[in-house]
N, C-alpha and C. Protein backbone atom coordinates (compact mmCIF):
# COMPACT_ATOMS: atom_id res chain seq x y z
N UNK A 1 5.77 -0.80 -14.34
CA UNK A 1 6.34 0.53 -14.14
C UNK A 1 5.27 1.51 -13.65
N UNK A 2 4.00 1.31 -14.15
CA UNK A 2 2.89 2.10 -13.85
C UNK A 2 2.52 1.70 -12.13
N UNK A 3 2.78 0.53 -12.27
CA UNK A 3 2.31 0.33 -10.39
C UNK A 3 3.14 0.86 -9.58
N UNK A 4 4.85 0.84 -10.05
CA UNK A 4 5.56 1.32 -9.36
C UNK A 4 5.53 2.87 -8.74
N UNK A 5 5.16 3.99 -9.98
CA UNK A 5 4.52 5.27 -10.20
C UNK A 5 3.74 6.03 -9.43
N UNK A 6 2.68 4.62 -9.04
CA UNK A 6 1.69 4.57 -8.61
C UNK A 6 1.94 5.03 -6.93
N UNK A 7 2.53 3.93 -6.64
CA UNK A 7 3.24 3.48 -5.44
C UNK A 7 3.50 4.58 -4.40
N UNK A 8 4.57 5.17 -5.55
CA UNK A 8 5.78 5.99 -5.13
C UNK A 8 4.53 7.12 -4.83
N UNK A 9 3.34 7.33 -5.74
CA UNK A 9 3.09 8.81 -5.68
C UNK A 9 2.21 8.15 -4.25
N UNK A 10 1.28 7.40 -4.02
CA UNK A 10 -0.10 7.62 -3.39
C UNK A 10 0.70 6.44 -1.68
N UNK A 11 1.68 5.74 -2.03
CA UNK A 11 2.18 4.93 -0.60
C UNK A 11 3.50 4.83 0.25
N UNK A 12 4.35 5.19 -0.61
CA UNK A 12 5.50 5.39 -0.15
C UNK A 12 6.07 6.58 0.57
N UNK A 13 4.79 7.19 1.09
CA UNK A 13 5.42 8.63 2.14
C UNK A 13 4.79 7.96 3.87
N UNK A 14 4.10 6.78 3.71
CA UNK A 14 3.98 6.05 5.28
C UNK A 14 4.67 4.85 4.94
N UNK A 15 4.45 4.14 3.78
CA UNK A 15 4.87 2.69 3.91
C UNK A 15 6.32 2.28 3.30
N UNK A 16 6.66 3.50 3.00
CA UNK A 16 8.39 3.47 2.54
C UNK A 16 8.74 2.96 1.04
N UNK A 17 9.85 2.66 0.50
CA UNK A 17 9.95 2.21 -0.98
C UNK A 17 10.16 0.98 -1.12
N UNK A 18 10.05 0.37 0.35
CA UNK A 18 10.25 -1.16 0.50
C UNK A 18 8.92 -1.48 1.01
N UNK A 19 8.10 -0.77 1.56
CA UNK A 19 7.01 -1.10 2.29
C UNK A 19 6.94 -1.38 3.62
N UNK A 20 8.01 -1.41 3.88
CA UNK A 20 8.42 -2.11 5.53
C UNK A 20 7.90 -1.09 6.54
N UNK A 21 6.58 0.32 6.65
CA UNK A 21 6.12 1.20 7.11
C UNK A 21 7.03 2.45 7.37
N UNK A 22 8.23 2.63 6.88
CA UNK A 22 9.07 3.36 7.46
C UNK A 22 9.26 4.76 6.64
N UNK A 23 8.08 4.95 5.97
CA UNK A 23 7.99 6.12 5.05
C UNK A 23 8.36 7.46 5.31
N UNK A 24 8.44 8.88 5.00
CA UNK A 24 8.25 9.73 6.12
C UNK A 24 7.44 10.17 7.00
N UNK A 25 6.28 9.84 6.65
CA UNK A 25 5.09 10.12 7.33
C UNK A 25 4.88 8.89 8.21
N UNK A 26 4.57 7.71 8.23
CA UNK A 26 4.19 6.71 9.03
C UNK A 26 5.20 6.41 9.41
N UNK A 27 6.71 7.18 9.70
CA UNK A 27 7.74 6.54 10.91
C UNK A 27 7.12 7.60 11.91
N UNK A 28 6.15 8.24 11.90
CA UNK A 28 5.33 9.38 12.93
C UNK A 28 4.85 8.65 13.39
N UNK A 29 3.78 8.16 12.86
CA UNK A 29 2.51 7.12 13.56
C UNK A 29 2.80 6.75 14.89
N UNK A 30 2.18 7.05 15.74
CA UNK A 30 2.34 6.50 17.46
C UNK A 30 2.05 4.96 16.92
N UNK A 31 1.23 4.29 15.95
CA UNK A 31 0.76 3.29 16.48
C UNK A 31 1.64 2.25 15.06
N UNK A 32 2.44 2.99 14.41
CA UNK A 32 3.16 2.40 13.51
C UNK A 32 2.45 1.83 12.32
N UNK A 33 3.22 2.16 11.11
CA UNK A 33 2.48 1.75 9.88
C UNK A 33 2.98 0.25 9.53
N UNK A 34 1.88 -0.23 9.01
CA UNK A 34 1.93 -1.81 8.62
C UNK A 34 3.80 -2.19 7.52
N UNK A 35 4.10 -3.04 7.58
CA UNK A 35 5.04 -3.78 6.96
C UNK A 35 4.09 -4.36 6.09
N UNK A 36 3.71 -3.89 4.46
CA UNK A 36 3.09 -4.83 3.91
C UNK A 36 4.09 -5.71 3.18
N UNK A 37 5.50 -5.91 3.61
CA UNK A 37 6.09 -6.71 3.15
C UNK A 37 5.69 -7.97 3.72
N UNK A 38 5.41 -8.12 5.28
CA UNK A 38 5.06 -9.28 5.43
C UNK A 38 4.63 -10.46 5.46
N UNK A 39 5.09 -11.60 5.26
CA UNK A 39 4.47 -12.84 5.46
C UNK A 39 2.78 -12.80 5.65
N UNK A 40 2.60 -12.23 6.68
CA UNK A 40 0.97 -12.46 6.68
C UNK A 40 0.21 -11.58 5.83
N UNK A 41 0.68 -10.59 5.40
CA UNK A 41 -0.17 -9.85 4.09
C UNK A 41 0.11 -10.35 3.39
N UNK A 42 1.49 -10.69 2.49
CA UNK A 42 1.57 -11.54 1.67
C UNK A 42 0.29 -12.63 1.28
N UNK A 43 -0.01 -12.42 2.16
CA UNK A 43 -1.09 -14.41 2.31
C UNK A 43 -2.36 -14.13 2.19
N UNK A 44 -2.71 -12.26 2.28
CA UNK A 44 -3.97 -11.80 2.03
C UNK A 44 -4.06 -11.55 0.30
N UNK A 45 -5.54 -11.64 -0.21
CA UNK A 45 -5.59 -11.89 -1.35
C UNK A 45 -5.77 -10.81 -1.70
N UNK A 46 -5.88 -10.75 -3.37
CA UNK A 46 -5.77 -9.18 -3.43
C UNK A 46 -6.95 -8.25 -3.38
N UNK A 47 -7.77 -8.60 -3.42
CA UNK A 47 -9.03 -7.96 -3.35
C UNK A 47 -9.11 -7.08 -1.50
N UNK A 48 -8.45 -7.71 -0.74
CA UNK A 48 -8.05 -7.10 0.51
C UNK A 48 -7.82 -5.79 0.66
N UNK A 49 -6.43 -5.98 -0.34
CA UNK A 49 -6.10 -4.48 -0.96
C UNK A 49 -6.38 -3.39 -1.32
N UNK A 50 -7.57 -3.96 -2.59
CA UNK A 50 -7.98 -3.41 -3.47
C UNK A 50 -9.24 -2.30 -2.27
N UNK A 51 -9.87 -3.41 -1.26
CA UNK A 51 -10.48 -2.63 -0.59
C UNK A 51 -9.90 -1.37 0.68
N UNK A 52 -9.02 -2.10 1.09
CA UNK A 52 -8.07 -0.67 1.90
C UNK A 52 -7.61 0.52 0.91
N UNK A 53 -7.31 0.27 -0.53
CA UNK A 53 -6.63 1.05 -1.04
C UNK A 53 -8.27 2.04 -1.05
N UNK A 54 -8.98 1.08 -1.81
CA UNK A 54 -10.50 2.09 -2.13
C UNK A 54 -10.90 3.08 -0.25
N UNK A 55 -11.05 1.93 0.51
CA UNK A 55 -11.90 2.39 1.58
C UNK A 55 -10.77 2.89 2.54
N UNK A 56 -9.92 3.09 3.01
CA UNK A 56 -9.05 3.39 3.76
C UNK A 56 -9.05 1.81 4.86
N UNK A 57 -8.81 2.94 6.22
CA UNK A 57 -8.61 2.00 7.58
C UNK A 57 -8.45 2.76 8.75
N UNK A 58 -8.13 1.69 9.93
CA UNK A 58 -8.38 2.94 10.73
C UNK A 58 -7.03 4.12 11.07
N UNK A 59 -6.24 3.80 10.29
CA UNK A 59 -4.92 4.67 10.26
C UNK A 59 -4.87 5.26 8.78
N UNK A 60 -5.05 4.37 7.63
CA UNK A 60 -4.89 4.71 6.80
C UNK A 60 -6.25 5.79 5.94
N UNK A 61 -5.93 6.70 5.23
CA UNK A 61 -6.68 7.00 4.27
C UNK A 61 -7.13 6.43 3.18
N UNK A 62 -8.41 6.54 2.42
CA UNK A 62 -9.14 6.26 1.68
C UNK A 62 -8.24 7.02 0.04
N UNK A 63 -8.24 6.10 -0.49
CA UNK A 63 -7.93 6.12 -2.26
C UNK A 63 -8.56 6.15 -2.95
N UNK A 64 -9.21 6.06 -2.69
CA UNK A 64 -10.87 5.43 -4.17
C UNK A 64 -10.81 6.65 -4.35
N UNK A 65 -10.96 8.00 -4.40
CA UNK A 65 -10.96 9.29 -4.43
C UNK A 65 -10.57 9.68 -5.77
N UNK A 66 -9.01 8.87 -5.61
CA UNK A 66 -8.10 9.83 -6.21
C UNK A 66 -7.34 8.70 -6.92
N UNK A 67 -7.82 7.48 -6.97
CA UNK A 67 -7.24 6.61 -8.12
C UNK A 67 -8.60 5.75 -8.52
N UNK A 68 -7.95 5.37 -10.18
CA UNK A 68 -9.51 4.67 -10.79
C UNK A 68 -9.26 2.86 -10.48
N UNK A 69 -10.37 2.43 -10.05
CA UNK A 69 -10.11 1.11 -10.13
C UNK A 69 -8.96 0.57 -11.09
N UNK A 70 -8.52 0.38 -12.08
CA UNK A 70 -7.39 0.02 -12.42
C UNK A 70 -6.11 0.18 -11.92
N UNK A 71 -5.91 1.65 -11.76
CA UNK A 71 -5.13 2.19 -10.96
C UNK A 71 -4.42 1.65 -9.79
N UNK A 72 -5.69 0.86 -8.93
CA UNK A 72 -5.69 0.06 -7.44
C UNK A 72 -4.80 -1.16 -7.78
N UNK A 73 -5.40 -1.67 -9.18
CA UNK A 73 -5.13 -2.81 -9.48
C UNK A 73 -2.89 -2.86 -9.45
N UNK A 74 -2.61 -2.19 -10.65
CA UNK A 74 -1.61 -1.69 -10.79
C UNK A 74 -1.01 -1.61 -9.42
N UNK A 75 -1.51 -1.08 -8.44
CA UNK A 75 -0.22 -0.72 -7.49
C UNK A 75 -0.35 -2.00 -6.91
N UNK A 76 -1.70 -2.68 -6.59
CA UNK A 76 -1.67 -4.38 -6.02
C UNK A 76 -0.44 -5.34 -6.85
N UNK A 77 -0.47 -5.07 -7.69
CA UNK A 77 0.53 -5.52 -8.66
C UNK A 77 1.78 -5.33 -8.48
N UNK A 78 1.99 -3.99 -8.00
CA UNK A 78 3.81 -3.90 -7.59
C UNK A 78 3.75 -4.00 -6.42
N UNK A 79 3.02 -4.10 -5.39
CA UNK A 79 2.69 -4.09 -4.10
C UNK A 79 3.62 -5.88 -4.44
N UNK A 80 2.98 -6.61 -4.52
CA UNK A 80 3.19 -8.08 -4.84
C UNK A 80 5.09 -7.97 -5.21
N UNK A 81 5.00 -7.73 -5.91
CA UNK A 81 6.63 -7.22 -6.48
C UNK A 81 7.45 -7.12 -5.10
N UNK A 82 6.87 -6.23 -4.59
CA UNK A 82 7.52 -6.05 -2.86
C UNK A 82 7.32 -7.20 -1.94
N UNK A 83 6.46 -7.78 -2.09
CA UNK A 83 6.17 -9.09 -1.03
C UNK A 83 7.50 -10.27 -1.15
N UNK A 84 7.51 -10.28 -2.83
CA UNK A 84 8.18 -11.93 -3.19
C UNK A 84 7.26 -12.30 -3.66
N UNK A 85 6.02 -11.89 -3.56
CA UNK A 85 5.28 -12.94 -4.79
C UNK A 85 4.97 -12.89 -5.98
């Protein structure tokens, strides 16, 4: 429930409540926000995550800021929830 929380507050305004990128903010994106529902993230491990969530990307913003390592963990956790795995 805490990852979900999580989610909703710090990813779900680009990557939507399904994840499929269609948030309100990243259905803007000229260059389109990731589907981390997908098959091929799916298949990335979680520490992947853990580092986009900390370090950003080149679209995305940086988290480490404003959530504590656990925190990361937790939303990797419902993140997964969204995949199927």
């Amino acid at each position: 429930a805490t990852g979900k929380l999580l989610f909703e507050t710090y990813c779900v305004v680009c990557h939507g409540s399904d994840g499929k990128g269609q948030g309100t903010l990243g259905a803007s994106y000229p260059v389109g926000v990731p589907d981390i529902s997908r098959a091929e993230l799916a298949a990335r491990k979680d520490g992947f995550f853990f580092m986009k969530i900390s370090k950003g990307g080149p679209i995305m913003p940086s988290y480490g800021h404003a959530t504590a390592p656990k925190e990361r963990w937790l939303i990797i956790h419902y993140l997964r929830t969204l995949q199927g795995v």
